[in-house]
C-alpha atoms as a PDB file:
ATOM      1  CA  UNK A   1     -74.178  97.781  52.294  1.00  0.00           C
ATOM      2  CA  UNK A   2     -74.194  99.208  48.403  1.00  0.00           C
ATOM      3  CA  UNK A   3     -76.010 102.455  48.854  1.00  0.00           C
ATOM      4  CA  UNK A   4     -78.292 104.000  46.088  1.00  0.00           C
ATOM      5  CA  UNK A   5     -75.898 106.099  44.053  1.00  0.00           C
ATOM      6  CA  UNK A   6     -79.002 108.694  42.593  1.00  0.00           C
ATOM      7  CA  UNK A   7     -78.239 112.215  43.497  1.00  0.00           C
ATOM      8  CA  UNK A   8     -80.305 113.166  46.327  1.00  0.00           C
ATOM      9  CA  UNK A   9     -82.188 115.993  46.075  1.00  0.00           C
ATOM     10  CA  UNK A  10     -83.742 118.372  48.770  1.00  0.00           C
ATOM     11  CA  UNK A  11     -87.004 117.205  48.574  1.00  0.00           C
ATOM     12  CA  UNK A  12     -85.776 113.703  49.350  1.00  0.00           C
ATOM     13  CA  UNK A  13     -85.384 114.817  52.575  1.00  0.00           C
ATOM     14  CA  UNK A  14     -89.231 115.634  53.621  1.00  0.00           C
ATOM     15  CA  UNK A  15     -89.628 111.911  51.508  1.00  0.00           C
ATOM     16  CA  UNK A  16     -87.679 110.347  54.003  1.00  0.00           C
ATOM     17  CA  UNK A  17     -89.080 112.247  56.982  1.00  0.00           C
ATOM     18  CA  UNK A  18     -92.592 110.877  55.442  1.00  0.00           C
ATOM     19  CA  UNK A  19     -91.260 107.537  54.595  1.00  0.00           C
ATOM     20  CA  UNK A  20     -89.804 106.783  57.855  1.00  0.00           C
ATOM     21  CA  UNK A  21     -86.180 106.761  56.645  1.00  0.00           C
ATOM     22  CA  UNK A  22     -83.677 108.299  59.178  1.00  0.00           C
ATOM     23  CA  UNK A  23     -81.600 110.636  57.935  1.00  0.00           C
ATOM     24  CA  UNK A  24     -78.053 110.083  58.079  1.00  0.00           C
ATOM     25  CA  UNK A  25     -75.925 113.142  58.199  1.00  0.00           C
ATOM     26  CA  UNK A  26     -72.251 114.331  58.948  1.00  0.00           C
ATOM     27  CA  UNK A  27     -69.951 117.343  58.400  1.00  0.00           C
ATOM     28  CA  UNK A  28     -66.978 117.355  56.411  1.00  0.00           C
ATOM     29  CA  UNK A  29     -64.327 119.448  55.116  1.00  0.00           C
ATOM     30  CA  UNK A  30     -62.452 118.152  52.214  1.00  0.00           C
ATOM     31  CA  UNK A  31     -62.847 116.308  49.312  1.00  0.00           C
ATOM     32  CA  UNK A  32     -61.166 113.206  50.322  1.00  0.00           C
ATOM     33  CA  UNK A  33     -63.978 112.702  53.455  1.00  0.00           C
ATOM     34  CA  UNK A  34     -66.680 113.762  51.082  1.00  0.00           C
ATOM     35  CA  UNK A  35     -65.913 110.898  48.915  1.00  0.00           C
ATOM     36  CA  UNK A  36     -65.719 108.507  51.925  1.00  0.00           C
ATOM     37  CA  UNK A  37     -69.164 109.533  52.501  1.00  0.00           C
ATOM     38  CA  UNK A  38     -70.826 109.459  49.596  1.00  0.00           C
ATOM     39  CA  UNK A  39     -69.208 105.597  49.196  1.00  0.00           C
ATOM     40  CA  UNK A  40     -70.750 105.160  52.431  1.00  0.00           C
ATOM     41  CA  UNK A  41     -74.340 106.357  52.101  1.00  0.00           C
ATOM     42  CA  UNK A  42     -74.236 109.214  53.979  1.00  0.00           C
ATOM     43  CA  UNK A  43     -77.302 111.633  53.166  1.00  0.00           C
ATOM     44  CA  UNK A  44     -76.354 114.736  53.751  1.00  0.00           C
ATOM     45  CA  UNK A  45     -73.134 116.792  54.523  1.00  0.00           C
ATOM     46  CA  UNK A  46     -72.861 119.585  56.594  1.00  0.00           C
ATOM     47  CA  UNK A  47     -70.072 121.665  55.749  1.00  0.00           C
ATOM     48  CA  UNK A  48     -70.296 123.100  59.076  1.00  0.00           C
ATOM     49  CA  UNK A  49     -68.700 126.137  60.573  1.00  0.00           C
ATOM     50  CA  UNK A  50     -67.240 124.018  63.296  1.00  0.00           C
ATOM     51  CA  UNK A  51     -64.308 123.847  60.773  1.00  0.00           C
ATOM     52  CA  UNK A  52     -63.151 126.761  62.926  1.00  0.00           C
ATOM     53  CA  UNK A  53     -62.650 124.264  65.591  1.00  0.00           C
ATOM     54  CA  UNK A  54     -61.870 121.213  64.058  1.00  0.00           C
ATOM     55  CA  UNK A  55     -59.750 122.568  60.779  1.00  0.00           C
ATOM     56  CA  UNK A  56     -58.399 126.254  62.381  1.00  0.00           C
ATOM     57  CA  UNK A  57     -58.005 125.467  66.057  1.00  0.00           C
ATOM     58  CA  UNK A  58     -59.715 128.037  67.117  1.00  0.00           C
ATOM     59  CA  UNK A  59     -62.377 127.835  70.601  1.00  0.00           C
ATOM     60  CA  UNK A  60     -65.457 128.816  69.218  1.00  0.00           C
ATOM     61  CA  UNK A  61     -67.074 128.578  65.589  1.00  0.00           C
ATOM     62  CA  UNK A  62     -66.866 132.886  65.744  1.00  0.00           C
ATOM     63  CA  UNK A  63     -63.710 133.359  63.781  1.00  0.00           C
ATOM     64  CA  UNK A  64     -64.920 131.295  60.741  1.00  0.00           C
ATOM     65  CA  UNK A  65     -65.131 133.698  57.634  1.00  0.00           C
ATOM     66  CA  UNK A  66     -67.710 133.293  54.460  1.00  0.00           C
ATOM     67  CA  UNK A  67     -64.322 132.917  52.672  1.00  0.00           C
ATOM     68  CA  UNK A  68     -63.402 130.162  54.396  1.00  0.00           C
ATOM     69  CA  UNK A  69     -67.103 128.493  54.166  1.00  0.00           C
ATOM     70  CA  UNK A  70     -66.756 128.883  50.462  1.00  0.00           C
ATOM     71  CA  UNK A  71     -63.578 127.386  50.549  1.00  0.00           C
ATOM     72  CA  UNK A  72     -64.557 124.438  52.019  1.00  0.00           C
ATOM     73  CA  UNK A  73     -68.078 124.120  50.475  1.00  0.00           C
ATOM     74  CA  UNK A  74     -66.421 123.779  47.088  1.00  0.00           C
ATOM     75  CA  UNK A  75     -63.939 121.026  48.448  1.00  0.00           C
ATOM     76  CA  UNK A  76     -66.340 119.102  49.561  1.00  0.00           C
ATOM     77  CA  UNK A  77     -68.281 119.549  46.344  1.00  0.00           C
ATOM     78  CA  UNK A  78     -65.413 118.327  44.459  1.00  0.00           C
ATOM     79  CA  UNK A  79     -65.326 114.855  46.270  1.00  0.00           C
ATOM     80  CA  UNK A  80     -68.907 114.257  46.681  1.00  0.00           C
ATOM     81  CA  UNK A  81     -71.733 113.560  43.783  1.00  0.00           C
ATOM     82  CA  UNK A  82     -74.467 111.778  46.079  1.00  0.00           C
ATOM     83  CA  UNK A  83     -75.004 113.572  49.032  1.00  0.00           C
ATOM     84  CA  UNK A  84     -77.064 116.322  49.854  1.00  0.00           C
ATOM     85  CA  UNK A  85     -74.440 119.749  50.448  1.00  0.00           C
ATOM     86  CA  UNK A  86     -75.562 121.369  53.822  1.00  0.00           C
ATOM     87  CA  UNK A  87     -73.182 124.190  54.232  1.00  0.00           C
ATOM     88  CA  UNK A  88     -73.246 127.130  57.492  1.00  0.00           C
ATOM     89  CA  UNK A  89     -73.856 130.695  56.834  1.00  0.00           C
ATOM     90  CA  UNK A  90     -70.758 131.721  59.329  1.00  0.00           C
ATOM     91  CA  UNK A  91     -71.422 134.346  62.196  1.00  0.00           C
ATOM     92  CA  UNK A  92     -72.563 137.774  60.839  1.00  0.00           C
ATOM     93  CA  UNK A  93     -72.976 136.763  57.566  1.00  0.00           C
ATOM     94  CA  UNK A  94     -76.617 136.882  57.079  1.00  0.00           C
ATOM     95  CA  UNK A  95     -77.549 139.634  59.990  1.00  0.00           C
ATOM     96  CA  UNK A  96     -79.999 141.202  57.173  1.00  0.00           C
ATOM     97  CA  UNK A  97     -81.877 140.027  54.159  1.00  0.00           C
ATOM     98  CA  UNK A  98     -79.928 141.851  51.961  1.00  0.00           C
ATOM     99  CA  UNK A  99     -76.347 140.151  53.843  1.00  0.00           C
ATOM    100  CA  UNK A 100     -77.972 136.398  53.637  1.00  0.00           C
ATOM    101  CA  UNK A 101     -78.950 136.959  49.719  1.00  0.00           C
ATOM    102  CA  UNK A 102     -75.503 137.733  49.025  1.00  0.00           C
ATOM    103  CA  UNK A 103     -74.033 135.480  50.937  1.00  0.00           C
ATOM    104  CA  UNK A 104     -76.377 132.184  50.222  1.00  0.00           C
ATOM    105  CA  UNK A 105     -75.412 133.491  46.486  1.00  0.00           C
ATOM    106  CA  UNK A 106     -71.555 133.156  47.333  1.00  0.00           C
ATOM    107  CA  UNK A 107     -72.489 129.532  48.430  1.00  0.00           C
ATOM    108  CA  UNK A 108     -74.390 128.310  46.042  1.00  0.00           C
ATOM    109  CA  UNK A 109     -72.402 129.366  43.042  1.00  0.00           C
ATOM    110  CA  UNK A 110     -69.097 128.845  44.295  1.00  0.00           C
ATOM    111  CA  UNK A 111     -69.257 126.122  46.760  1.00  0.00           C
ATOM    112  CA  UNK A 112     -72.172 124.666  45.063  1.00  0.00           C
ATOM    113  CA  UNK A 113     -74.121 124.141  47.917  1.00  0.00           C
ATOM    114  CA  UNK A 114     -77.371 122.098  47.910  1.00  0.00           C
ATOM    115  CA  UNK A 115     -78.862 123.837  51.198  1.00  0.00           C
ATOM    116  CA  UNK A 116     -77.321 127.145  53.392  1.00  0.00           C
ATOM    117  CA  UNK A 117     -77.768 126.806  56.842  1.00  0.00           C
ATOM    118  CA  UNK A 118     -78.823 129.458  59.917  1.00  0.00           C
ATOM    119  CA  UNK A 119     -78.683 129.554  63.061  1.00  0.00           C
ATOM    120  CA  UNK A 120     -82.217 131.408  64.954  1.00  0.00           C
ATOM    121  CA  UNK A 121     -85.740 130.776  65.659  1.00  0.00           C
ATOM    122  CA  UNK A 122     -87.996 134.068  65.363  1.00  0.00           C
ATOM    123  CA  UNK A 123     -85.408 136.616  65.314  1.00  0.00           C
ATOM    124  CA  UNK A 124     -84.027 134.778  61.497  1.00  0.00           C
ATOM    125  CA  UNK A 125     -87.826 134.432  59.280  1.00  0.00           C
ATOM    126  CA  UNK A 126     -87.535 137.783  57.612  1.00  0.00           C
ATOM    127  CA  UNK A 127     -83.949 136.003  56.379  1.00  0.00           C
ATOM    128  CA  UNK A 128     -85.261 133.079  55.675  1.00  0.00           C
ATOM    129  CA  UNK A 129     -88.310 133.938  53.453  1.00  0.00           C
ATOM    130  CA  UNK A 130     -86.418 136.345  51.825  1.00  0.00           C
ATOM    131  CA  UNK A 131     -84.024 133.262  50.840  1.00  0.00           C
ATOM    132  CA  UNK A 132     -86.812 130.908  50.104  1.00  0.00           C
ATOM    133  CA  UNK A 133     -88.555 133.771  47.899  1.00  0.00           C
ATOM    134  CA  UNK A 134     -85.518 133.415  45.791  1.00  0.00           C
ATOM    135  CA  UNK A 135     -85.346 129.955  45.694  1.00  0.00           C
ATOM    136  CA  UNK A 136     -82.754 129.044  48.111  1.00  0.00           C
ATOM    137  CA  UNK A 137     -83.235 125.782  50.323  1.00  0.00           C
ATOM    138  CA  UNK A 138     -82.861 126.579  54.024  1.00  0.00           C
ATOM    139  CA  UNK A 139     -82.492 124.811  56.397  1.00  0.00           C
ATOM    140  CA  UNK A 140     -82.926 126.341  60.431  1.00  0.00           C
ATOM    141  CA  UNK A 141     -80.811 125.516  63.662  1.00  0.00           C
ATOM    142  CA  UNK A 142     -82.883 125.570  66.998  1.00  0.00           C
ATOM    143  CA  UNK A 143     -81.329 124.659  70.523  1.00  0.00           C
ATOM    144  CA  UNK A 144     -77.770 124.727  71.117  1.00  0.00           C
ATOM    145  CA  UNK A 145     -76.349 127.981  68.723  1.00  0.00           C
ATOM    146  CA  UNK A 146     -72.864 127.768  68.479  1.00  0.00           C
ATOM    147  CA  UNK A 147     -72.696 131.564  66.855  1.00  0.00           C
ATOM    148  CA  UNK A 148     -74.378 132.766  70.010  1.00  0.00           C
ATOM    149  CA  UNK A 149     -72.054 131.223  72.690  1.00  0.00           C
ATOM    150  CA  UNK A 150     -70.837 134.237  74.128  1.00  0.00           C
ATOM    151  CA  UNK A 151     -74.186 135.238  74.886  1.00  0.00           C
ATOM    152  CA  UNK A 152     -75.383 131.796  75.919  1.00  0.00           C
ATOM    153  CA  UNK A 153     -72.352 131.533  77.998  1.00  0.00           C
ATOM    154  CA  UNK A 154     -71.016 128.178  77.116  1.00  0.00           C
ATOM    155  CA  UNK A 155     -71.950 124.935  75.064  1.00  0.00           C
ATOM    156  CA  UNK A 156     -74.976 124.224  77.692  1.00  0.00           C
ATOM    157  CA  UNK A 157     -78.737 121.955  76.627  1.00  0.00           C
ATOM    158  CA  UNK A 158     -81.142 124.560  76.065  1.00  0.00           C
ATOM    159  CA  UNK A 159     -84.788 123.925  76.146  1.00  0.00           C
ATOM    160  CA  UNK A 160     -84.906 122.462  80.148  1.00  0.00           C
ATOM    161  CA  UNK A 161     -87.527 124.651  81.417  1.00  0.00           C
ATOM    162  CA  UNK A 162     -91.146 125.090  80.338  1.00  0.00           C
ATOM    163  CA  UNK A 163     -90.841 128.219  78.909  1.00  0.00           C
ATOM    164  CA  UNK A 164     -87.843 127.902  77.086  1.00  0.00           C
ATOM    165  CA  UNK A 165     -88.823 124.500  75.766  1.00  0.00           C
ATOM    166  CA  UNK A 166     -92.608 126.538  74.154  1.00  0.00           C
ATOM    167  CA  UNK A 167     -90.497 129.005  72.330  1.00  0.00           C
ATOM    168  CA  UNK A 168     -88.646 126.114  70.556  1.00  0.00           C
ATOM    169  CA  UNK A 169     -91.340 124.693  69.837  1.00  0.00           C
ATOM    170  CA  UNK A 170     -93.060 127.838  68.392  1.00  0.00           C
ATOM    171  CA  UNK A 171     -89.997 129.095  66.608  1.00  0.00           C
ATOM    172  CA  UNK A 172     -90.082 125.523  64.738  1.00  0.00           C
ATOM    173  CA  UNK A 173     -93.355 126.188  63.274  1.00  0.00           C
ATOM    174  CA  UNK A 174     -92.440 129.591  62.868  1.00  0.00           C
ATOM    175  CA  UNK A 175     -89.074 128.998  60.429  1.00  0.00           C
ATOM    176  CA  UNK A 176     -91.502 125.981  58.411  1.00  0.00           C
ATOM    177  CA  UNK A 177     -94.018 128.229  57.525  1.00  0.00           C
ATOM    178  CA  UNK A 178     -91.002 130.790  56.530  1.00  0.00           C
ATOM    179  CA  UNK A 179     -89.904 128.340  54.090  1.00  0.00           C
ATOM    180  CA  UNK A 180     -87.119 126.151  56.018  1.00  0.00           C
ATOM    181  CA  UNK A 181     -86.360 123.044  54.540  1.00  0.00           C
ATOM    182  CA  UNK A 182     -84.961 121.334  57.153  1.00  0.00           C
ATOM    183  CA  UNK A 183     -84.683 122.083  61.080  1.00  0.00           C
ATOM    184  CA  UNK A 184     -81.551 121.192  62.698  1.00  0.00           C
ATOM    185  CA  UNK A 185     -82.285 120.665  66.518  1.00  0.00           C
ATOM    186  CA  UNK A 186     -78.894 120.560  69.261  1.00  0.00           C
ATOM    187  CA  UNK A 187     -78.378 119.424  72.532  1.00  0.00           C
ATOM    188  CA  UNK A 188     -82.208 119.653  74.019  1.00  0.00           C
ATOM    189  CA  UNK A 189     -84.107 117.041  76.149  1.00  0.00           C
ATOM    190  CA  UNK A 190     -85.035 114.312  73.793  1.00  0.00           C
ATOM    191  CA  UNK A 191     -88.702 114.629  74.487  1.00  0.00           C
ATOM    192  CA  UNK A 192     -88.948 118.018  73.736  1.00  0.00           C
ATOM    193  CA  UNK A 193     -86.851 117.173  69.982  1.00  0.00           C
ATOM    194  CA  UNK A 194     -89.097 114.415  69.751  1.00  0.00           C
ATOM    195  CA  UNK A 195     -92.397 116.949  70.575  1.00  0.00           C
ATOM    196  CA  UNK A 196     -90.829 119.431  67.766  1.00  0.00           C
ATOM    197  CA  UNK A 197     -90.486 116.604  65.087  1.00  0.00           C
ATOM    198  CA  UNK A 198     -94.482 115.389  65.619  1.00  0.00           C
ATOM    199  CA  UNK A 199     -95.289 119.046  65.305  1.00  0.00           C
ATOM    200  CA  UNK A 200     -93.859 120.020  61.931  1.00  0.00           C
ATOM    201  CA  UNK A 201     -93.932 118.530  58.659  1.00  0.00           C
ATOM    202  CA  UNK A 202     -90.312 119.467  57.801  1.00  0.00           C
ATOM    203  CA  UNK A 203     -87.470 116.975  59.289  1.00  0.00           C
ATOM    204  CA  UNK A 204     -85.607 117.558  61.761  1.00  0.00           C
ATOM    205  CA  UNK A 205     -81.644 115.917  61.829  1.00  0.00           C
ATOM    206  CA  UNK A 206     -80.959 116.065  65.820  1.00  0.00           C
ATOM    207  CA  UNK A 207     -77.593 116.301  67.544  1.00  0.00           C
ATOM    208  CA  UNK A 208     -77.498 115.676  71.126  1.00  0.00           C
ATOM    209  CA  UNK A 209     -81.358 115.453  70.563  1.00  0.00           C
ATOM    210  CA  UNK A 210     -82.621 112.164  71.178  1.00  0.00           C
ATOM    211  CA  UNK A 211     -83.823 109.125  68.878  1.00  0.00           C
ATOM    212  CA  UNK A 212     -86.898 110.921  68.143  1.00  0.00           C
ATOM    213  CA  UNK A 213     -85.579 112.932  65.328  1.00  0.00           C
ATOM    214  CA  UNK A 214     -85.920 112.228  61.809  1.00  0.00           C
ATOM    215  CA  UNK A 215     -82.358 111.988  61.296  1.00  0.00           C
ATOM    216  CA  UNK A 216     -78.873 112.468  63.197  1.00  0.00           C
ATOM    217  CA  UNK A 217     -76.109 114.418  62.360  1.00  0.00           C
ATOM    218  CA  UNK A 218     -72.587 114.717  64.230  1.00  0.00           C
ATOM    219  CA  UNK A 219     -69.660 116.273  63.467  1.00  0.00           C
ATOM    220  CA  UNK A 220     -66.529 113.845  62.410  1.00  0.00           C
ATOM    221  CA  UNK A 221     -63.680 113.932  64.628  1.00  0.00           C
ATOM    222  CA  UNK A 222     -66.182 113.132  67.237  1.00  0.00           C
ATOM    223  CA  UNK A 223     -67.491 110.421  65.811  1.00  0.00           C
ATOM    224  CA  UNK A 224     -64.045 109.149  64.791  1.00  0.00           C
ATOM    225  CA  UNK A 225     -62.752 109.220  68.502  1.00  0.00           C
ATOM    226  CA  UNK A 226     -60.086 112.397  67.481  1.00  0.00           C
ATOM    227  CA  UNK A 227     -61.387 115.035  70.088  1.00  0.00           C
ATOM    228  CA  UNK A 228     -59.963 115.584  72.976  1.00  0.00           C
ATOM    229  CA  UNK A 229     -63.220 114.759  74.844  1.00  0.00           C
ATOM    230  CA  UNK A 230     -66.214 112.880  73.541  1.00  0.00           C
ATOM    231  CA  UNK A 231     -69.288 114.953  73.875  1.00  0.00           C
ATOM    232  CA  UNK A 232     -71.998 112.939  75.797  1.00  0.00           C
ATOM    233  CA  UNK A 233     -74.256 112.651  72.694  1.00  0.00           C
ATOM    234  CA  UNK A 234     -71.798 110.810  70.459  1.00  0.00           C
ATOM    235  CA  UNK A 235     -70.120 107.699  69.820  1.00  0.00           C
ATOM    236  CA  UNK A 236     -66.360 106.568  69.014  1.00  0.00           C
ATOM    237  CA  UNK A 237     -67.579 104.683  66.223  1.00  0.00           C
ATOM    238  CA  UNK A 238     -63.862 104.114  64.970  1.00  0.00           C
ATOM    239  CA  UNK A 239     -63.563 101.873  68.001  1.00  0.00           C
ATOM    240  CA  UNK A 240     -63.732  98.131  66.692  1.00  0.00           C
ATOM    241  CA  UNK A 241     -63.594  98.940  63.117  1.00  0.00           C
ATOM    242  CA  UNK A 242     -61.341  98.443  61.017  1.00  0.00           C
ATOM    243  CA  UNK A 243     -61.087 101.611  59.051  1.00  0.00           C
ATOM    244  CA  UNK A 244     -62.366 104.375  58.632  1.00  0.00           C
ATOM    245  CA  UNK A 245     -64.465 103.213  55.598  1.00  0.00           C
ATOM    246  CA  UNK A 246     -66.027 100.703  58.130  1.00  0.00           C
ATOM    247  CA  UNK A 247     -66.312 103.094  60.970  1.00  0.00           C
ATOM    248  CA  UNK A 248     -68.534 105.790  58.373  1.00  0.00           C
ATOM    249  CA  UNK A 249     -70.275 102.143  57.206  1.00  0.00           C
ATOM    250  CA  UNK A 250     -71.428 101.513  60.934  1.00  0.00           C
ATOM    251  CA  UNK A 251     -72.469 104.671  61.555  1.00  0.00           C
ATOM    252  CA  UNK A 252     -74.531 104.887  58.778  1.00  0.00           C
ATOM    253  CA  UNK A 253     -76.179 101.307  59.619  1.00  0.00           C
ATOM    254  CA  UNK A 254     -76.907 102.460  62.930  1.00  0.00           C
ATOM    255  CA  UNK A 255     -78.862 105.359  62.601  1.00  0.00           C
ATOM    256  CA  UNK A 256     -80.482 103.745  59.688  1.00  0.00           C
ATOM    257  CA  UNK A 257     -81.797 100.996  62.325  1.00  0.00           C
ATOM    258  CA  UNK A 258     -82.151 103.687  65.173  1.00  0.00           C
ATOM    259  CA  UNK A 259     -79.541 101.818  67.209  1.00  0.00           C
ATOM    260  CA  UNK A 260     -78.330 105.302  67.717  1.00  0.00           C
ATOM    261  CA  UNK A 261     -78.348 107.757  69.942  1.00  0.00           C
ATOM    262  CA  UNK A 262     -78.863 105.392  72.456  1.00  0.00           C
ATOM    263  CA  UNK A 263     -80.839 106.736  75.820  1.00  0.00           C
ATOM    264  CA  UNK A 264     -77.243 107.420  77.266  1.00  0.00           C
ATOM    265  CA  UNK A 265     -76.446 109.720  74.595  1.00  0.00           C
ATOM    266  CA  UNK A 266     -79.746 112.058  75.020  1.00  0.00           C
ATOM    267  CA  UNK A 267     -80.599 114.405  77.145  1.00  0.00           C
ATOM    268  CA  UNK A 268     -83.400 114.515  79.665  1.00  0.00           C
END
């Protein structure tokens, strides 16, 4: 596959969405990856605050700092010229306007971000217009909320009963007409992601979502068979290939046909 090598922009992304182009996305954390996946055709990357896991060790995402967000924002940046730059606001970094301005700032100017990420449905739109109003992308983060484990009590599918599943649904068309970008949706029933995508005119990039989604995003040492256990929505896609050039290749190729997530990867 020889990918287009334009910049993307972030209004590629609701061109896509409109298009009918899945969206291929996938975190990373250094330079070297980044320039894997720009080779590859990857769409966006999503420096994601699950570096706290994957980079640091640690059991949760909570420890991550904006520091080290910055840190690996710029990284990235340095290996990467193609892709859209996703990168997390870390936990407690954007509790008020005023601590998201300064911190999206940090982002963009030092890690040269393309987009800043939050995690939140109605509880987040007074931080995300106040972004948007100063002309920062956004992009939201319904379902699964890795900051709010503790509270959550574990890595569990949200969105399962009726009630639960409305408030996604309204917080999605909440955070568009905030000013979000681009909605994120983890680990909910794959009708209800599919429900949320019809309704807005923003895309969503699903993990553990379903095929309905207007792209798919997963994190990298799943996808490249290095965790300790493969989370039911992904796929070993290192398995067969015969590098890790190849493995990004085939992942790329099959969201791009919608050969993945297959029905065993989504949730009901």
């Amino acid at each position: 596959m020889t990918p287009n090598r334009r910049a993307l922009v972030v209004p590629d992304l609701k061109k896509m969405k409109r298009d009918g182009k899945p969206i291929v996305a996938l975190t990373a954390y250094d330079a070297t990856f980044a320039r894997a996946m720009d080779d590859a055709g990857i769409d966006v990357i999503l420096v994601g605050d699950s570096l706290g896991m994957v980079i640091q060790g640690h059991g949760t995402t909570l420890p991550v700092t904006l520091d080290h967000m910055v840190y690996h924002a710029a990284a990235v940046a340095r290996g990467s010229r193609r892709a859209i730059r996703m990168v997390d606001l870390p936990f407690m970094s954007y509790a008020t306007p005023a601590d998201a301005l300064a911190s999206a700032a940090r982002l963009l100017r030092e890690g040269e971000a393309h987009i800043v990420k939050l995690e939140g449905g109605e509880s987040r739109l007074d931080v995300v217009r106040a972004l948007t109003r100063e002309g920062v992308p956004v992009a939201g983060h319904l379902g699964l909320l890795p900051q709010s484990v503790l509270r959550l009590g574990g890595y569990t599918v949200q969105g399962r009963d009726s009630a639960s599943a409305e408030a996604l649904v309204e917080d999605a068309k909440h955070l568009e007409e905030a000013g979000a970008a681009v909605l994120i949706l983890e680990c909910i029933p794959a009708g209800l992601a599919e429900r949320i995508t019809q309704s807005i005119s923003i895309p969503t990039i699903g993990i553990g979502a379903g095929l309905g989604c207007d792209g798919q995003v997963l994190v990298l040492t799943d996808m490249l068979g290095l965790s300790s256990k493969c989370p039911k929505f992904c796929k070993d896609f290192l398995e067969g290939a015969t590098s890790i050039s190849d493995a990004l290749g085939c992942y790329v190729e099959a969201v791009r046909t919608r050969n993945f997530p297959r029905p065993e990867h989504a949730f009901g």
